[in-house]
Protein backbone atom coordinates (compact mmCIF):
# COMPACT_ATOMS: atom_id res chain seq x y z
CA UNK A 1 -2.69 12.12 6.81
CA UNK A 2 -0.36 9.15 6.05
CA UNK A 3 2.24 8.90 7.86
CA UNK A 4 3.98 5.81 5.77
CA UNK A 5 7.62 6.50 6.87
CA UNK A 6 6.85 6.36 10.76
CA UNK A 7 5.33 2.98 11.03
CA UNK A 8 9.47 1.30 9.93
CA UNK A 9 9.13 1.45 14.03
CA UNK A 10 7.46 -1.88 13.61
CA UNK A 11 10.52 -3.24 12.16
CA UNK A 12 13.38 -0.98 12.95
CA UNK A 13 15.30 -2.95 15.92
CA UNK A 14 15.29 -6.36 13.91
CA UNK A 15 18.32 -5.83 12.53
CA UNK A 16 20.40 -6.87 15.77
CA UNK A 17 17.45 -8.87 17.07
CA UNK A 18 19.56 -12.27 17.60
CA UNK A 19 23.10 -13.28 17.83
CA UNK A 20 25.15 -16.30 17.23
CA UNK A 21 23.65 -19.07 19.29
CA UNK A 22 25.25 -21.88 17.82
CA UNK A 23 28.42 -20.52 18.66
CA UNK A 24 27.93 -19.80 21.77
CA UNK A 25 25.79 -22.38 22.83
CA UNK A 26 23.04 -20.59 24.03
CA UNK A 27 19.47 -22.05 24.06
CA UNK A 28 17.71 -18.87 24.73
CA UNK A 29 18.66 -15.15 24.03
CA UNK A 30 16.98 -11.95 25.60
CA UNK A 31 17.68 -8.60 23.61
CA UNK A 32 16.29 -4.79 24.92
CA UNK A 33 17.30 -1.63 23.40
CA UNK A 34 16.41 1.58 22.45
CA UNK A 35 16.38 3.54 18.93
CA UNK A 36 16.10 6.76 17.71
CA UNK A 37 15.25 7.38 13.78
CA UNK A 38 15.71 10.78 11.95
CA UNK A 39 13.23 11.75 9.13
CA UNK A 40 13.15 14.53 7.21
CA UNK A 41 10.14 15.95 9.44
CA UNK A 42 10.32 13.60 12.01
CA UNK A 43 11.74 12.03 14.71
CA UNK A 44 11.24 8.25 16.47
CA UNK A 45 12.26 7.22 19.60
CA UNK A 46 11.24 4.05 21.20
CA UNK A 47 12.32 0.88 22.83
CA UNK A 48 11.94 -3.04 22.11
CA UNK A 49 12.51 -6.28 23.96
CA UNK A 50 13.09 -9.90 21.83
CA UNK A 51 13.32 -13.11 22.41
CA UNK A 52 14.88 -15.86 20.79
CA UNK A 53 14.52 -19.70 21.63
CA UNK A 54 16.21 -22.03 20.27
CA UNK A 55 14.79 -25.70 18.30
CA UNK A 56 15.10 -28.75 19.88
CA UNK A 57 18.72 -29.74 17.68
CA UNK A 58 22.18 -30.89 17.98
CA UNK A 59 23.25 -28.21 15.80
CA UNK A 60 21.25 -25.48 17.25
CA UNK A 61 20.43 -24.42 13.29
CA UNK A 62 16.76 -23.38 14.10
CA UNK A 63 15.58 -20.79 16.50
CA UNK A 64 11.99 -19.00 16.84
CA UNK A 65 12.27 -15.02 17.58
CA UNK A 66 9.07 -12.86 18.62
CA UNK A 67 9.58 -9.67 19.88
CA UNK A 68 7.60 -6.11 20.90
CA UNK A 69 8.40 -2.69 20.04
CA UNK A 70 7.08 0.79 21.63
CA UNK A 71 7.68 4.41 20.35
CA UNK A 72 6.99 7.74 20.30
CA UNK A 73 6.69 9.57 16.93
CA UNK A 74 7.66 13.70 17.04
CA UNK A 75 6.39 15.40 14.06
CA UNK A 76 8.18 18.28 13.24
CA UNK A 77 5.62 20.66 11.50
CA UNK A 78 2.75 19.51 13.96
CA UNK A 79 4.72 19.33 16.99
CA UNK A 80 2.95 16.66 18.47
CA UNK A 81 3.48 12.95 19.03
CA UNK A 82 1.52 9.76 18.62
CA UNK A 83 2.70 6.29 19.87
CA UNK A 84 2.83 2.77 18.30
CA UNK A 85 4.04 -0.57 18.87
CA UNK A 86 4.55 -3.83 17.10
CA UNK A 87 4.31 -7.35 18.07
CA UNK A 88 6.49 -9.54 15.73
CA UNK A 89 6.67 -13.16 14.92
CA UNK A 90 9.20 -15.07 12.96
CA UNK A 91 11.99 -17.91 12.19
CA UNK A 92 15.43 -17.82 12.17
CA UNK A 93 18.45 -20.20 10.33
CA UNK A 94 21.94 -20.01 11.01
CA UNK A 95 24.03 -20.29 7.70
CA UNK A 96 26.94 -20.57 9.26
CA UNK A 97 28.79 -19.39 12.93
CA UNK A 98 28.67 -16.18 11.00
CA UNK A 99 26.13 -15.77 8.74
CA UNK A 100 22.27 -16.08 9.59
CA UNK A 101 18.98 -15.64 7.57
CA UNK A 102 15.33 -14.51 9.61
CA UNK A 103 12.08 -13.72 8.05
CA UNK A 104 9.15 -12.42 10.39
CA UNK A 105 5.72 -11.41 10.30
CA UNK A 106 4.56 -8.43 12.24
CA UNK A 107 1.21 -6.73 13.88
CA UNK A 108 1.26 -3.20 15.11
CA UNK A 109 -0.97 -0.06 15.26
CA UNK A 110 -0.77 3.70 15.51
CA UNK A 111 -3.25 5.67 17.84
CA UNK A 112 -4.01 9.14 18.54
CA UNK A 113 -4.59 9.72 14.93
CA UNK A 114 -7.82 10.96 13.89
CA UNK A 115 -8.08 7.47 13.52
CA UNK A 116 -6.23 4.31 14.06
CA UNK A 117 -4.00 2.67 11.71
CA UNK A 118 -3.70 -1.29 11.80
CA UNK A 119 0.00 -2.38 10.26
CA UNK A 120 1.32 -5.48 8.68
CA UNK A 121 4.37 -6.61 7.50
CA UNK A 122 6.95 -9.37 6.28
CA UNK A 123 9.91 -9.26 7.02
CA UNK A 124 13.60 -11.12 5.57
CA UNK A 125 16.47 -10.07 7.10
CA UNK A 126 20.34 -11.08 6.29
CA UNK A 127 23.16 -10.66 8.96
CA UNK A 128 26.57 -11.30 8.59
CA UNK A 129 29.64 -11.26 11.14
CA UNK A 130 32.98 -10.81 10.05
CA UNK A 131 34.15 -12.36 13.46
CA UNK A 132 32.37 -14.82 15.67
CA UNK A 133 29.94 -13.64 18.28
CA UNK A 134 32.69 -15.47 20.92
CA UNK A 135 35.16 -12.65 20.64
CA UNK A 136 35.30 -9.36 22.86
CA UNK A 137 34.36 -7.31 19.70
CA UNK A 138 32.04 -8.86 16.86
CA UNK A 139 31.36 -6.61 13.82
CA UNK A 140 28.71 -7.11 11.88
CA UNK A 141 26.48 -5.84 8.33
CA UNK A 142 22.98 -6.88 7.38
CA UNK A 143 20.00 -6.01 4.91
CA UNK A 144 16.79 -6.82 4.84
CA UNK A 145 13.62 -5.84 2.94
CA UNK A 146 10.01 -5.64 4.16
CA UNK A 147 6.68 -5.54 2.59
CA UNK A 148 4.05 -3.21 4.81
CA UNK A 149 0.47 -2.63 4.48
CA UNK A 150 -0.92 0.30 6.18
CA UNK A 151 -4.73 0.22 6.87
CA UNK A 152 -6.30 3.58 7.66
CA UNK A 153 -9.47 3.28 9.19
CA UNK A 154 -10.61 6.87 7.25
CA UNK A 155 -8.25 6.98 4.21
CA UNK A 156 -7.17 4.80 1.29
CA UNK A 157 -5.33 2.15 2.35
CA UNK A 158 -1.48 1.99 1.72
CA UNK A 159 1.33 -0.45 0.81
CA UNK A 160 4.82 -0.13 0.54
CA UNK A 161 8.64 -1.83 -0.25
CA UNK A 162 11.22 -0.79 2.39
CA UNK A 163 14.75 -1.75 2.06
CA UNK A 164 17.31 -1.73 4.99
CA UNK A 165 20.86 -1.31 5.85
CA UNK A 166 22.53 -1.67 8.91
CA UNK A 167 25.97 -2.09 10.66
CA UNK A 168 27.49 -2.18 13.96
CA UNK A 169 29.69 -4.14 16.47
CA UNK A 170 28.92 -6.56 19.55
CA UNK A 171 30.77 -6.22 22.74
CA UNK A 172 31.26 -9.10 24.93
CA UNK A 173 31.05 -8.31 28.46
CA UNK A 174 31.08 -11.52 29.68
CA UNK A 175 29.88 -14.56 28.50
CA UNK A 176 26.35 -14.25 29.12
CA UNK A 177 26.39 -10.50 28.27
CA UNK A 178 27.16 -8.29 25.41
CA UNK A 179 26.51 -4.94 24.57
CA UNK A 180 25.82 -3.72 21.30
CA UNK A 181 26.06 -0.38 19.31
CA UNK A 182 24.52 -0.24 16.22
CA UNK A 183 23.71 2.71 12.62
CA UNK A 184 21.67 1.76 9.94
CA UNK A 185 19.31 3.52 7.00
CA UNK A 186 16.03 2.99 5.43
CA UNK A 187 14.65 3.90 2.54
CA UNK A 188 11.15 3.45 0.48
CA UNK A 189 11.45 2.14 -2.54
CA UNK A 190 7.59 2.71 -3.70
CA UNK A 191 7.23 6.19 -1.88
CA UNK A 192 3.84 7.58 -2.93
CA UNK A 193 3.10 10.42 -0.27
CA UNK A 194 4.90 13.80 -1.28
CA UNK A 195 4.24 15.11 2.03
CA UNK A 196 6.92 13.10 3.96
CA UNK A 197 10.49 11.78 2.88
CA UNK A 198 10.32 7.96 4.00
CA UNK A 199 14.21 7.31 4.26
CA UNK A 200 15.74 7.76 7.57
CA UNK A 201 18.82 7.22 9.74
CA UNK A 202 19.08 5.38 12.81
CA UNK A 203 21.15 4.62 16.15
CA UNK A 204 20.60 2.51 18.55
CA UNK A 205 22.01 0.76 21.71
CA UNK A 206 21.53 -2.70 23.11
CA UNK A 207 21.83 -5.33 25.80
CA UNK A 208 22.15 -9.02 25.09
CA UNK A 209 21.79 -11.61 27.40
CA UNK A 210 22.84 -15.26 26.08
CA UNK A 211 21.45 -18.45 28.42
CA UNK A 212 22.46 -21.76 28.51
């Protein structure tokens, strides 16, 4: 059975992955959250924790971001769950003090299946503030679009185009601390398996911790 639409876990929390550290100066940011996705016939809950360090520059332009995510996928008409996590890899440029660019690469696999499935992805993600990260309240959009291959270990294997919206607002609790709140949508654009709908709505909450 493929289950194409659960494995956007892999990818799901990139969206508000990294912040603004040119502006505010920070050589190293720590991000964990938690997520919940609503399918059609499913639901996904899990966590994530990312890091993002900054390259050796004047400008702070370049950073490197690698994160992990964990979940739990519900299925509706099976009522059971399966988990699976991602490890992701990637580079980041700041346009501007409000606009930045990331692409990623990510490894993950789902188990408990009748048999394992190994995933892989790229990732390209665009983010854009309309105010700087430095003020109490920082709203933000992005998109981003991500290849996936799905490889079932007893089925045909599967690829797919995903493209994904999201929008939301950073609170500054302090300067080292934010909090951030945070809606967003996917949807397959190369859907395949009648069985489940691939596009989903999300929600999610997060702590951000910028360090000097």
């Amino acid at each position: 059975m493929k289950l194409k639409f659960a494995t956007v876990m892999a990818i799901a929390v990139l969206m508000v992955s990294g912040s603004l550290a040119s502006e505010r100066g920070a050589r190293l940011i720590d991000t964990i959250g938690v997520e919940m996705w609503e399918f059609d016939k499913a639901t996904l809950i899990g966590g994530s924790l990312w890091g993002e360090t900054q390259l050796e520059s004047e400008t702070l332009e370049w950073a490197i971001v690698a994160g992990i995510t964990y979940g739990q996928l519900s299925l509706d008409a099976e009522d059971a769950s399966t988990p699976l996590w991602t490890g992701n890899l990637g580079i980041k440029y700041y346009i501007s003090d409000l606009s930045s660019f990331q692409v990623t690469v990510g490894y993950g696999q789902m188990t408990d299946l009748a048999a394992d499935v190994d995933l892989s992805n790229l990732k390209a993600t665009f983010k854009q503030r309309i105010l700087p990260a430095s003020e109490h309240v920082s709203p933000y959009l992005s998109a981003g679009f991500m290849y996936q291959r799905e490889d079932y270990e007893l089925d045909e294997d599967a690829t797919d185009l995903y493209v994904e919206l999201h929008m939301g607002a950073e609170f500054a609790a302090r300067k080292d601390l934010a909090f951030i709140f945070d809606v967003g949508m996917i949807q397959s654009l190369d859907d395949a398996d009648e069985t489940f709908d691939s596009s989903g709505v999300t929600a999610g909450f997060f702590m951000k911790y910028y360090w000097d």
